[in-house]
Protein backbone atom coordinates (compact mmCIF):
# COMPACT_ATOMS: atom_id res chain seq x y z
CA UNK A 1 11.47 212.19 17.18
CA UNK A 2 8.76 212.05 14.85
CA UNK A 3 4.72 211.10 15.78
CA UNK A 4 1.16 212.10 15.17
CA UNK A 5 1.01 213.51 19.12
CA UNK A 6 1.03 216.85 19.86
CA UNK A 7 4.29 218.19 21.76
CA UNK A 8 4.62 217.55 25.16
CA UNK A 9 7.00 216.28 27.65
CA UNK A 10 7.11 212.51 26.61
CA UNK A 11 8.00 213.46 22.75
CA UNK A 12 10.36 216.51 24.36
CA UNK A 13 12.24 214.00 26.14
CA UNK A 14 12.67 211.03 23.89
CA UNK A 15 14.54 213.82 21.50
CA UNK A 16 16.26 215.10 24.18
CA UNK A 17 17.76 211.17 24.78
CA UNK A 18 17.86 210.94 21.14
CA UNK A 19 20.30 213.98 20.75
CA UNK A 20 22.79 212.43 23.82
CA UNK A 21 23.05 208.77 22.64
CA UNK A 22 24.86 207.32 19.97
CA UNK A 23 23.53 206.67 16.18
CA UNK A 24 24.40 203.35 15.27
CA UNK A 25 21.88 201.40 16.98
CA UNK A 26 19.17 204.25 15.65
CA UNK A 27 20.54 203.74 12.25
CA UNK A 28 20.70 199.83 12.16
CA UNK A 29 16.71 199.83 13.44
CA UNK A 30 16.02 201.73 11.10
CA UNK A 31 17.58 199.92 8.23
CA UNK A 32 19.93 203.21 7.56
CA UNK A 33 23.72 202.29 5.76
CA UNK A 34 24.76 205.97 6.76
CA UNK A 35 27.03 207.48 9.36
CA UNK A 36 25.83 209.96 12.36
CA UNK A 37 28.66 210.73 14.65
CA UNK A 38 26.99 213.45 16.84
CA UNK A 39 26.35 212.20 20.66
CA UNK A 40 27.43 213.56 23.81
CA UNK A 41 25.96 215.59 26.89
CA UNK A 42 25.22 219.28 25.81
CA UNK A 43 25.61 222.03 27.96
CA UNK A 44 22.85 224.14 27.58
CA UNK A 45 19.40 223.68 25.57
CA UNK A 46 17.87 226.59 24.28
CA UNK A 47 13.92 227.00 24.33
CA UNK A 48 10.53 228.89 23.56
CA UNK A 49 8.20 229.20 26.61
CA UNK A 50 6.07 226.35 25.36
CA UNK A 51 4.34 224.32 28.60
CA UNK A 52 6.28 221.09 27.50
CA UNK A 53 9.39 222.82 28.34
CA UNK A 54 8.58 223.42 31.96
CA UNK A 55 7.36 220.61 33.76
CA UNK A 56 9.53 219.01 36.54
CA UNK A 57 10.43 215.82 34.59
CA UNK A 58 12.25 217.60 31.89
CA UNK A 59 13.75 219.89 34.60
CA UNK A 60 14.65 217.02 37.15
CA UNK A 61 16.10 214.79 33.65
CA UNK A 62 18.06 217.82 32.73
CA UNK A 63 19.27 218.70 36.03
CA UNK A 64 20.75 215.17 36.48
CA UNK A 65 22.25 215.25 33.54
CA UNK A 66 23.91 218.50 34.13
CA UNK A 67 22.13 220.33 31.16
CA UNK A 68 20.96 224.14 31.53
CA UNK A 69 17.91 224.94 29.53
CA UNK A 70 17.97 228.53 29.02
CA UNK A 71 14.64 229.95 28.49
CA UNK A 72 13.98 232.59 25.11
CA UNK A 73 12.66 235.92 26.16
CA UNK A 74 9.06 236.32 25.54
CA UNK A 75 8.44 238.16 22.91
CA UNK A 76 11.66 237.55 21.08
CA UNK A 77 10.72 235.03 18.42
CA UNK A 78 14.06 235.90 16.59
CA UNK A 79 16.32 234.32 19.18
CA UNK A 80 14.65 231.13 17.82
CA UNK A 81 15.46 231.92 13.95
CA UNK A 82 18.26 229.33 13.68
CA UNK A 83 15.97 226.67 14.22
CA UNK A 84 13.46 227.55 12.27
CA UNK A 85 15.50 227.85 9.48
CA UNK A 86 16.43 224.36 10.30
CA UNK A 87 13.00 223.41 10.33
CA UNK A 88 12.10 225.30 6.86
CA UNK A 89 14.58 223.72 5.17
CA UNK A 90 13.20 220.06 6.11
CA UNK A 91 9.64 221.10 5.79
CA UNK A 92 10.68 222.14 1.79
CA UNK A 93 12.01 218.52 0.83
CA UNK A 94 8.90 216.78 3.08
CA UNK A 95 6.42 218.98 0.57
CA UNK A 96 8.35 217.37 -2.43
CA UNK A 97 6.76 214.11 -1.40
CA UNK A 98 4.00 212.46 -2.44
CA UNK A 99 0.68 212.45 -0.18
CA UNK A 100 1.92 216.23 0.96
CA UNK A 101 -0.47 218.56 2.32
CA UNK A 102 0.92 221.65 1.57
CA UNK A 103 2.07 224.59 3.51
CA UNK A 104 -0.25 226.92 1.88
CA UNK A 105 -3.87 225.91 1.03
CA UNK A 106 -3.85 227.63 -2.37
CA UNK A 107 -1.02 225.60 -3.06
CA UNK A 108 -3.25 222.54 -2.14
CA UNK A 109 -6.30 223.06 -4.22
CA UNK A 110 -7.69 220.03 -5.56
CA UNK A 111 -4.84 217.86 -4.68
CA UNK A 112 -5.70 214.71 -2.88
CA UNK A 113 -3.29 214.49 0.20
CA UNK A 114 -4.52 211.01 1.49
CA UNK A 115 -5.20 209.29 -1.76
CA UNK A 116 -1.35 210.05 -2.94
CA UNK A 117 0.19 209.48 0.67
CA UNK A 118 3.07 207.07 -0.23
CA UNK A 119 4.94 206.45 3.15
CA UNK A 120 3.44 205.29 6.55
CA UNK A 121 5.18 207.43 9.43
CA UNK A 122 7.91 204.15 10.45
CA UNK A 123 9.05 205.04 6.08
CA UNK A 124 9.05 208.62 6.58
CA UNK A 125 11.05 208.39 9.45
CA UNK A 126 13.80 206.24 7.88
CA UNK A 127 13.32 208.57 4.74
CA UNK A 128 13.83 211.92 6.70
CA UNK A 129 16.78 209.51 8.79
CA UNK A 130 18.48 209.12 5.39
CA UNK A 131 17.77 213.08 4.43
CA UNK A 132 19.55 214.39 7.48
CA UNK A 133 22.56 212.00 7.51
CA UNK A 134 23.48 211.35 3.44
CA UNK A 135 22.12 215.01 2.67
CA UNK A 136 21.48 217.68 5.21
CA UNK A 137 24.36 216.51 6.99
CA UNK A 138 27.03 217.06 4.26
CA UNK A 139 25.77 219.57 1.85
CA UNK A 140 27.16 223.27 2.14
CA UNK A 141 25.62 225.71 4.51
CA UNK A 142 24.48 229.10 2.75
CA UNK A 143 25.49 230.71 5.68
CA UNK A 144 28.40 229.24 7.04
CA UNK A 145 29.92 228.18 3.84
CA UNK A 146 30.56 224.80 5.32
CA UNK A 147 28.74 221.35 5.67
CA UNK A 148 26.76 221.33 9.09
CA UNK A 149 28.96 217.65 9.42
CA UNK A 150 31.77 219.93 9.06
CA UNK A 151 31.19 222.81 11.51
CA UNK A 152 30.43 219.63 13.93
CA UNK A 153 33.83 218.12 13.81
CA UNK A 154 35.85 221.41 14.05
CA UNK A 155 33.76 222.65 16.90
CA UNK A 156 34.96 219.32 18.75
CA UNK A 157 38.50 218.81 16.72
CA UNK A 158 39.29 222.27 16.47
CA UNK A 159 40.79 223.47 13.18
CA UNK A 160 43.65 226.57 12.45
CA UNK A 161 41.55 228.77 13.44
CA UNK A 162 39.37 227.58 16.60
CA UNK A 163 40.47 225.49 19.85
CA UNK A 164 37.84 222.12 19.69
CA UNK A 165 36.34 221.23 22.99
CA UNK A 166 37.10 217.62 22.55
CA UNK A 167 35.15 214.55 21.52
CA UNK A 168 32.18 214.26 24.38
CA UNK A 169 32.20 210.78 26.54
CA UNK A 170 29.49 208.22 25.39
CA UNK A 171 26.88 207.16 27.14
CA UNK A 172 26.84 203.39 27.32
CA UNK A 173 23.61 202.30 29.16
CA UNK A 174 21.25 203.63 26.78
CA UNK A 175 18.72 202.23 28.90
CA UNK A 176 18.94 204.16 31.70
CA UNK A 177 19.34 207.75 29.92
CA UNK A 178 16.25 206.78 28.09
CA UNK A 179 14.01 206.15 31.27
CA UNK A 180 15.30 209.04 32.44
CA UNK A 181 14.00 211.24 30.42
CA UNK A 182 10.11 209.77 30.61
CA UNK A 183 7.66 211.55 32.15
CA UNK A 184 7.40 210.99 36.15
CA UNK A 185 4.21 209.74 38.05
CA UNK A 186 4.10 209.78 41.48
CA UNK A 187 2.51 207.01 43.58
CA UNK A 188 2.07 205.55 47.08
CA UNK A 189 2.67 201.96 47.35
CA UNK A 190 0.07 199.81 48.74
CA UNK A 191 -0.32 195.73 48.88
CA UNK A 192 -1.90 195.64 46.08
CA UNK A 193 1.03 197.57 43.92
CA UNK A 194 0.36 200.89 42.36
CA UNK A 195 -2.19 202.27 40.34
CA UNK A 196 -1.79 204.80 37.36
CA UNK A 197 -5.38 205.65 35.06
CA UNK A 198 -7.53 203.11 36.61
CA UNK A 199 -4.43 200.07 35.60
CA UNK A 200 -2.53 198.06 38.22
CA UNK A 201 1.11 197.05 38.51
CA UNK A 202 2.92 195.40 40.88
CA UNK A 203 6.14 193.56 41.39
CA UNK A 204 7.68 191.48 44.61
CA UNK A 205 10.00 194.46 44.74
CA UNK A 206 7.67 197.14 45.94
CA UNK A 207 6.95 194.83 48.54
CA UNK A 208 9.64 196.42 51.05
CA UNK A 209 8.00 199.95 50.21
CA UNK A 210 4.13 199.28 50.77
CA UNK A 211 3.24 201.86 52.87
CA UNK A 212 6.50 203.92 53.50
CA UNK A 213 6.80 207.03 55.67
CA UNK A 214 8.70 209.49 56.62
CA UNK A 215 9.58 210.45 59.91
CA UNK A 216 6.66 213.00 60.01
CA UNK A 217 4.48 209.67 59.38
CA UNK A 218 3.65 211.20 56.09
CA UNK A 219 3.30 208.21 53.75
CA UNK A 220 6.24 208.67 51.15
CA UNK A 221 5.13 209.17 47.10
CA UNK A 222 7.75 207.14 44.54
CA UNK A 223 8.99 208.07 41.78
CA UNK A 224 7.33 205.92 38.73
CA UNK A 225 8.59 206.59 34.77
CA UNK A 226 5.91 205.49 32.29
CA UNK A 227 6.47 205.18 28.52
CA UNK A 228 3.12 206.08 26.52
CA UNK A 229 4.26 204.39 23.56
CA UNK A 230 3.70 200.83 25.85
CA UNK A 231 1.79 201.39 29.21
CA UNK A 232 2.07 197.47 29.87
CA UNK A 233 4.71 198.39 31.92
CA UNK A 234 6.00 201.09 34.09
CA UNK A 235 9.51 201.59 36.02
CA UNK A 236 10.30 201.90 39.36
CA UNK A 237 12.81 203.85 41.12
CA UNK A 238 14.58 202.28 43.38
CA UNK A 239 16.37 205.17 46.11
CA UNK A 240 18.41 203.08 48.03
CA UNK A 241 19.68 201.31 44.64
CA UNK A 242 19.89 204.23 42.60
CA UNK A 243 18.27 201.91 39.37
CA UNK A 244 15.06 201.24 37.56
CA UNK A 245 12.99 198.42 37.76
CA UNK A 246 10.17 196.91 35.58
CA UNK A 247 6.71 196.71 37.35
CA UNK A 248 4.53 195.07 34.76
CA UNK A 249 0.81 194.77 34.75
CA UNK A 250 -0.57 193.04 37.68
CA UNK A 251 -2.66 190.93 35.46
CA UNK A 252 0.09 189.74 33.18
CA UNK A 253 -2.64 188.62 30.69
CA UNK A 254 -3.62 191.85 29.51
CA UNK A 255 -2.08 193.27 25.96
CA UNK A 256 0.15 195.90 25.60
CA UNK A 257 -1.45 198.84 24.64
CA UNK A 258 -0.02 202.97 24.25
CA UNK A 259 -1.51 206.31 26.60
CA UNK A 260 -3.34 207.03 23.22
CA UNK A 261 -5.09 203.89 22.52
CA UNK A 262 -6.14 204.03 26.54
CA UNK A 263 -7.24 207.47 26.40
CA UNK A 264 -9.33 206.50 23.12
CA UNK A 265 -10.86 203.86 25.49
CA UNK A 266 -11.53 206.11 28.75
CA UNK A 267 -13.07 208.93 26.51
CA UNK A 268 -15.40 206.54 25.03
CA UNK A 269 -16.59 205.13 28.37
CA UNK A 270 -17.08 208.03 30.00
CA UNK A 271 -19.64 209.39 26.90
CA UNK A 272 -21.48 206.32 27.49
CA UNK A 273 -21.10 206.91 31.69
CA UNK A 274 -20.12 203.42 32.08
CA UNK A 275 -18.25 202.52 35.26
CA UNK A 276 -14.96 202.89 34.79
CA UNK A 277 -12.57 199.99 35.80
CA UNK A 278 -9.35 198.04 34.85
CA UNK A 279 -11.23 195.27 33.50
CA UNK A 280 -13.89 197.20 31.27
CA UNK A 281 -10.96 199.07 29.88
CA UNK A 282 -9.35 196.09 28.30
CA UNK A 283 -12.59 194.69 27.38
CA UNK A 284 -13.49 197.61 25.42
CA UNK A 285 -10.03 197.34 24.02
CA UNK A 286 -10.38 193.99 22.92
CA UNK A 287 -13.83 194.71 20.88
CA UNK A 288 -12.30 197.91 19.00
CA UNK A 289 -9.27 195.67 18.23
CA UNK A 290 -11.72 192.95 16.78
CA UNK A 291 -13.74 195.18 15.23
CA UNK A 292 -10.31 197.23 13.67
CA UNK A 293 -9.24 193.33 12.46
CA UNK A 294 -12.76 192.89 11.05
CA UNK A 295 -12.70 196.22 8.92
CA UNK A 296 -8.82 195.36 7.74
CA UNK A 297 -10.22 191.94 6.43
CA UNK A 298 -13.27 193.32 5.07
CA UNK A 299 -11.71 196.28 3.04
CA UNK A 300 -8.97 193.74 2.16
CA UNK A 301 -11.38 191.74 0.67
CA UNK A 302 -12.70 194.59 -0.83
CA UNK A 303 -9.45 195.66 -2.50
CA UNK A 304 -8.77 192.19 -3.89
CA UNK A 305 -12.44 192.23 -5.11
CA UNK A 306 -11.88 195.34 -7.24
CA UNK A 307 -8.16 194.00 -8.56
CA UNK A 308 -9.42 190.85 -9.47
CA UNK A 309 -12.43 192.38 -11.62
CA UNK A 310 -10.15 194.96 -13.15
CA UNK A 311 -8.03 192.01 -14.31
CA UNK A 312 -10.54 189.90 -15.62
CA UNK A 313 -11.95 193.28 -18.05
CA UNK A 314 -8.36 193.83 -18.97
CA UNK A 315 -8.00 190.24 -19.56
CA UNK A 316 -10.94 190.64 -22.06
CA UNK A 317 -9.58 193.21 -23.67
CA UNK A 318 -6.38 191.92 -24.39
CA UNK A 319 -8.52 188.48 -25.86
CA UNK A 320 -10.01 191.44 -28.53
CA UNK A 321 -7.11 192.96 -29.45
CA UNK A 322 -5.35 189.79 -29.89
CA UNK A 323 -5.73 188.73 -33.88
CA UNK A 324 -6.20 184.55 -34.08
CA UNK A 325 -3.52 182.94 -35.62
């Protein structure tokens, strides 16, 4: 899972469903003619003590799912070496590219990072895609002295050597393992719906909930999954059913926007102390998404200002240098 966010839960999980579903739909997104036969339910998961490996909807998702995550001694970076051997390997090929910023800033020096970046992050994702699967994937392991693809298939075929543990199940609803793994919110259900960050949703079937108890009287929280990449929406989950169901917005004629572009919005109102509210949120949404239109078509005019004198000098020259005939 690649982004510009910093770890957390939400980014944790989406490579956590990543990992247990199958490739080929990844791949075929992605515009990737490449094989990736690696899916299946791990046993354990190995981590650091970072904070985005111990909040309850990781635990809960992994618990479900029958996965152990087996916390790393503090103070024993060196139980982690395997990955980050992993990880320097990748990060040596990614400083190859163009637009790199380096790993060490003497190594940077007067080189221009943004003005030579080459791939926006959708084309370095299919790039590093196409790395793992065509490269990574098959060359020969320093250390193992066989391809990683290789070691894969014998740990699950077995070879003369080793008993395989089989080829894991697949997981067909890909839908439901990825909700899964989203980050929880927890909310009381009232007439009007549910309300996450100042935003309402509701749906006719939280109607049957609105104000549940339980036999103490204490009004009963649900569990809500919320994906930041597209707050429009959030999912409910349904007990008795044992499924997920879309609550959209309840004003369906607000856009779709992500937990960053919101947060953006809320940090902004609250330096001006405005009062904060569903419908000034999208309002000041829709003004930075004019005025983000209006400095595309401005600096694109700009661009094709600059081109189109460039062209008309080297069209002079070329009207010099030509000899009449």
């Amino acid at each position: 899972y690649i982004s510009f966010e910093t770890p957390g839960s939400h980014g944790t999980g989406i490579c956590i469903a990543n990992s247990i579903l199958p490739k080929e739909m990844w791949l075929e997104e992605r515009g990737v003619n490449a094989k990736w036969p690696v899916w299946g339910i791990m046993n354990t998961i190995h981590v650091d003590n970072a904070k985005e490996f111990r909040g309850n909807s990781l635990k809960n998702a992994c618990k479900q799912y029958g996965i152990s995550l087996e916390f790393r001694p503090v103070g024993a970076p060196h139980w982690g070496g395997h990955i980050e051997r992993l990880l320097g390997t990748f990060s040596k090929e990614i400083h190859n590219l163009p637009g790199t910023t380096f790993s060490n800033i003497q190594d940077r020096k007067n080189y221009k990072s943004e003005k030579n970046a080459s791939f926006t992050l959708k084309e370095f994702e299919k790039w590093l895609t196409m790395y793992i699967t065509n490269i990574y994937h098959n060359r020969e392991h320093s250390s193992i002295k066989e391809s990683p693809i290789e070691r894969y298939k014998n740990g699950l075929m077995g070879n003369a050597n080793e008993l395989g543990i089989g080829i894991p199940p697949r997981i067909n609803n890909e839908r439901r393992t990825r909700i899964d793994f989203l980050p929880i919110v927890e909310r009381t259900i009232q007439e009007y719906g549910v309300v996450i960050d100042h935003i309402y949703y509701y749906d006719d079937v939280l109607r049957t909930f609105i104000h549940d108890e339980d036999k103490k009287n204490n009004k009963i929280k649900h569990i809500f999954k919320r994906d930041p990449r597209d707050i429009s929406k959030i999912y409910f989950y349904n007990t008795k059913l044992n499924d997920y169901f879309e609550i959209p917005y309840r004003n369906t004629s607000y856009p779709q926007i992500t937990i960053w572009e919101h947060n953006h919005i809320l940090k902004k109102l609250k330096k001006n102390k405005a009062n904060v509210n569903e419908e000034l949120i999208f309002e000041t949404y829709r003004e930075l998404d004019e005025l983000e239109d209006k400095v595309i078509r401005e600096t694109k005019k700009r661009k094709e200002k600059i081109q189109h004198t460039q062209s008309i000098k080297y069209s002079c020259v070329q009207c010099e240098q030509t000899p009449f005939m």
